[in-house]
N, C-alpha and C. Protein backbone atom coordinates (compact mmCIF):
# COMPACT_ATOMS: atom_id res chain seq x y z
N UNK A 1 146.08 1.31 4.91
CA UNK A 1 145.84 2.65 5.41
C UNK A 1 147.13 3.47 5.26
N UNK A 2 147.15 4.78 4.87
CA UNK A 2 148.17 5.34 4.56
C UNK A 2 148.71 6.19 6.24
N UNK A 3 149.68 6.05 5.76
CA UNK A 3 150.70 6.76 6.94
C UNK A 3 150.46 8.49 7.20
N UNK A 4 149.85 8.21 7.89
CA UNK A 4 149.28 9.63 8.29
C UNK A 4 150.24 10.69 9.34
N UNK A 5 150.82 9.76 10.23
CA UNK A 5 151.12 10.16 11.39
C UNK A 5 153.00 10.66 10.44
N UNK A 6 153.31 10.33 9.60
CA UNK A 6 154.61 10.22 8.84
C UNK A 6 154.62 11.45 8.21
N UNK A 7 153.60 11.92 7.40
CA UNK A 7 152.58 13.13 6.94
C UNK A 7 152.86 13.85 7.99
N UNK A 8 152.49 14.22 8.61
CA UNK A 8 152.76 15.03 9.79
C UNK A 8 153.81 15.22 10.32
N UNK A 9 154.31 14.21 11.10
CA UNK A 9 155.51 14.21 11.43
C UNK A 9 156.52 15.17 10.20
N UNK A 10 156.65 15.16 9.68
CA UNK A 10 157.57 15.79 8.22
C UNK A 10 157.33 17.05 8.21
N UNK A 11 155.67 17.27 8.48
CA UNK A 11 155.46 18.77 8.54
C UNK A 11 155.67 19.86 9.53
N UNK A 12 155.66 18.97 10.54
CA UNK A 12 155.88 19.42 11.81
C UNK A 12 157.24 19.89 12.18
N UNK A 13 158.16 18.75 11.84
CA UNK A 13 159.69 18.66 12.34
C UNK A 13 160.17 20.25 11.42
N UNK A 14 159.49 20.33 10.22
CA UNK A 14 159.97 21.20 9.79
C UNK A 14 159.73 22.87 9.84
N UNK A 15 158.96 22.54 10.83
CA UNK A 15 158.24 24.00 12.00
C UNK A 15 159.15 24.28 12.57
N UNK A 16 159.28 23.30 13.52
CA UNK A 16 159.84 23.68 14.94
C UNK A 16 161.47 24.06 14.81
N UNK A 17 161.92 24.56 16.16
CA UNK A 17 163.16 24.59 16.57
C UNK A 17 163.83 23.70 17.26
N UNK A 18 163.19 21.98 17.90
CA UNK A 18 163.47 21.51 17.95
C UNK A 18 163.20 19.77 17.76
N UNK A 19 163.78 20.11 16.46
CA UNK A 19 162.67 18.80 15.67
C UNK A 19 162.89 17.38 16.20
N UNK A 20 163.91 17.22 17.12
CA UNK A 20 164.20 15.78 18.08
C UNK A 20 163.44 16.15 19.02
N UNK A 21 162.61 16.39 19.47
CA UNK A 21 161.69 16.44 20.34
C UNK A 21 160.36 16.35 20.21
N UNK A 22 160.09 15.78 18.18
CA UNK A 22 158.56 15.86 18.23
C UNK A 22 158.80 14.38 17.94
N UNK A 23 157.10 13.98 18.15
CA UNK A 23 156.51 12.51 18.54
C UNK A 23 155.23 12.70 18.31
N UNK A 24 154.87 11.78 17.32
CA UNK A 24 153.60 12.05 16.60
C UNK A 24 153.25 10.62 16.98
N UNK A 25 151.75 10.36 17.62
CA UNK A 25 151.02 9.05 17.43
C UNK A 25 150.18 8.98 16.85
N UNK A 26 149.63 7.90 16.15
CA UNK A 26 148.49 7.53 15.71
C UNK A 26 147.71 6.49 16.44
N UNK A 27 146.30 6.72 16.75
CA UNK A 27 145.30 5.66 17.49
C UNK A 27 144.00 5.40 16.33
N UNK A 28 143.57 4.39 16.27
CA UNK A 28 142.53 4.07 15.15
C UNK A 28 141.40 3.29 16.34
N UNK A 29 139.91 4.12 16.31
CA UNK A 29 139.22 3.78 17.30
C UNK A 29 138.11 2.77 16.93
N UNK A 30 137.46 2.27 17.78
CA UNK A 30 136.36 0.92 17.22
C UNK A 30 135.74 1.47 15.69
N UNK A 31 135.14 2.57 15.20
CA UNK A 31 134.76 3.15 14.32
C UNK A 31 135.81 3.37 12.75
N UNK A 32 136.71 3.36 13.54
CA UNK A 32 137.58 3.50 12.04
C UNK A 32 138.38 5.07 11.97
N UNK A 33 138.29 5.59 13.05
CA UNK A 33 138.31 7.28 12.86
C UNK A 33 139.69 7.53 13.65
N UNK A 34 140.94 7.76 12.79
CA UNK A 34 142.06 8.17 13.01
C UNK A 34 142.44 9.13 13.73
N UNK A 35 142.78 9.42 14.73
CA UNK A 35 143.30 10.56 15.69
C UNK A 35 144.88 10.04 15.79
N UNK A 36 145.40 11.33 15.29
CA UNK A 36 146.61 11.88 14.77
C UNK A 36 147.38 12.68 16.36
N UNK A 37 147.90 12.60 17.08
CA UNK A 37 148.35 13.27 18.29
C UNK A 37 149.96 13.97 17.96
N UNK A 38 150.29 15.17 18.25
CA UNK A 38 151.34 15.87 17.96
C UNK A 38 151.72 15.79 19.32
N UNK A 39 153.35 15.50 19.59
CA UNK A 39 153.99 16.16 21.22
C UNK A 39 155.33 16.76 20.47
N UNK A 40 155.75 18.05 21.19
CA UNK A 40 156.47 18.67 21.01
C UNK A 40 157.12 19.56 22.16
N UNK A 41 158.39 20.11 22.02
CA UNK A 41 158.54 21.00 23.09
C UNK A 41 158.02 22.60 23.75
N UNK A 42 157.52 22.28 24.71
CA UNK A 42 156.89 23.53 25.49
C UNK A 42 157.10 24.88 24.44
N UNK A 43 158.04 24.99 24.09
CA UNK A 43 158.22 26.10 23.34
C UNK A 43 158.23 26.43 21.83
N UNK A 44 157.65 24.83 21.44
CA UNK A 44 157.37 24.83 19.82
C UNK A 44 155.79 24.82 19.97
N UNK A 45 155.37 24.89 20.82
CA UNK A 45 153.73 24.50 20.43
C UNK A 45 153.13 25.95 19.90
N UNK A 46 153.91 26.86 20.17
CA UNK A 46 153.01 27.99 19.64
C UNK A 46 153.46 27.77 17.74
N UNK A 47 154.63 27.58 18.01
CA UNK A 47 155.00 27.73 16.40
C UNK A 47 154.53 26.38 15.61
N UNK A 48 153.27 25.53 16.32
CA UNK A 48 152.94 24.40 15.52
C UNK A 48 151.47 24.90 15.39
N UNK A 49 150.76 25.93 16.50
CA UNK A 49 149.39 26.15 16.37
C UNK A 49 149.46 27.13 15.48
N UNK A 50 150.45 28.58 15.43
CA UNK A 50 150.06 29.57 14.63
C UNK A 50 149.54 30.59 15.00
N UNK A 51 149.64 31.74 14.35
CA UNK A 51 148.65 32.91 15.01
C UNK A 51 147.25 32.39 14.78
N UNK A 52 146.33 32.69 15.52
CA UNK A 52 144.92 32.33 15.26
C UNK A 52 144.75 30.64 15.14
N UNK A 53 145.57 29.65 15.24
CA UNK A 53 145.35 28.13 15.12
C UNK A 53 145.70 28.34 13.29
N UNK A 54 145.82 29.08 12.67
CA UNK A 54 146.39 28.77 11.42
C UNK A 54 147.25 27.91 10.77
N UNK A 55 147.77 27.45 11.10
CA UNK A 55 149.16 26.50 11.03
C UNK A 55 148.55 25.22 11.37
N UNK A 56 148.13 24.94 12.66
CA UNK A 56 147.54 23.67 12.92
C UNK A 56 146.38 23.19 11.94
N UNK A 57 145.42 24.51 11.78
CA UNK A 57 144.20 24.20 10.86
C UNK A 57 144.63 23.58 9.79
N UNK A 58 146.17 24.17 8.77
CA UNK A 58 146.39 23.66 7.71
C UNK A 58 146.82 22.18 7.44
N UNK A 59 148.06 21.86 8.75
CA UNK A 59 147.92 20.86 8.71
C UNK A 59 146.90 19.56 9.06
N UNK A 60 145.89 19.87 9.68
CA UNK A 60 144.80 19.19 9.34
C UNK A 60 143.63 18.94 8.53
N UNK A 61 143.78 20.29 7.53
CA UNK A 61 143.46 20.06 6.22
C UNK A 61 144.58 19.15 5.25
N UNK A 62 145.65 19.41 5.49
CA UNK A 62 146.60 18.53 4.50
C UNK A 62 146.32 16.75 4.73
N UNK A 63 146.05 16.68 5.78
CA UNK A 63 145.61 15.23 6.87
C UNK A 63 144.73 14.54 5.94
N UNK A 64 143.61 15.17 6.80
CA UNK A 64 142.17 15.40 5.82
C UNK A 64 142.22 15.46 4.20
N UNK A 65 142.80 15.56 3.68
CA UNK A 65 143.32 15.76 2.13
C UNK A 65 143.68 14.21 1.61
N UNK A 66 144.35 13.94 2.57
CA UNK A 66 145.31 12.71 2.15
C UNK A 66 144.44 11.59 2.87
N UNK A 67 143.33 12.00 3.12
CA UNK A 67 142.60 10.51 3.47
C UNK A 67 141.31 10.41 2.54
N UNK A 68 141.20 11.46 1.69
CA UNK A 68 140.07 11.26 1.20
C UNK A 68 139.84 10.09 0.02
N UNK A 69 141.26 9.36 -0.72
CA UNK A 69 140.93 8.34 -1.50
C UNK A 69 141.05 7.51 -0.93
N UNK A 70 141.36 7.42 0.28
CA UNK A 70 141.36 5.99 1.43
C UNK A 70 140.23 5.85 2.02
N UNK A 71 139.32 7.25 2.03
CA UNK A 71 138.01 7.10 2.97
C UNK A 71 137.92 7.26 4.33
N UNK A 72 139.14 7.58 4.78
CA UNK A 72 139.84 7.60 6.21
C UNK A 72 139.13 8.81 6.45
N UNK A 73 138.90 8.84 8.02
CA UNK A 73 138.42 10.42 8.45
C UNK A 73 139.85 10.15 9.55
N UNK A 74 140.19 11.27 9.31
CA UNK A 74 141.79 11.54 10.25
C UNK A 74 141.13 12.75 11.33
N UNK A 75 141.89 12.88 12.23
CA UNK A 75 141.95 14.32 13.19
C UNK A 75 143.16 13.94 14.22
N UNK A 76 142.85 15.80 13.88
CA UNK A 76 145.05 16.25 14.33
C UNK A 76 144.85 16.81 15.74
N UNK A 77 145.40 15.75 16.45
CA UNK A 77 145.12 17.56 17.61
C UNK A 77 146.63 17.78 18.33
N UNK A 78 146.88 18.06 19.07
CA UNK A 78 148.32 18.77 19.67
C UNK A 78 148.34 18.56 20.96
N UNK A 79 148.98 17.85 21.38
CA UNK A 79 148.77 17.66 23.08
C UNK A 79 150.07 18.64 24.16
N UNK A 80 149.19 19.35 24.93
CA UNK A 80 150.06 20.79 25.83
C UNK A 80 150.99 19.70 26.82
């Protein structure tokens, strides 16, 4: 299974203003279905969602992108 949470992580750190403070997990559930979890500081989460969730949407299309020759169903979400 490819490194998803590494993927992210990379994209993320390179958002924020304070990139020692993000922490990305990955959980893989009885089904097979990857949930991707973002933590970051109080004051990067706007600059990881985006105006309108834009930013977040993309990176969970990029996610989603990178699982499709693995077959993987990934999902990103952002924890407040």
């Amino acid at each position: 299974m490819p490194e998803y949470s590494s993927l992210v992580e990379y994209i993320v750190k390179g958002l924020v203003t304070h990139p020692e403070e993000v922490g990305v997990e990955t959980t893989t559930d009885s089904k097979g279905n990857v949930k991707v979890t973002i933590k970051t500081a109080r004051d990067d989460i706007g600059r990881v969602i985006g105006k309108r969730g834009a930013t977040i949407n993309s990176i969970r299309l990029l996610a989603k992108a990178s699982a499709v020759k693995s077959g993987d169903r990934v999902d990103v979400d952002i924890e407040d």
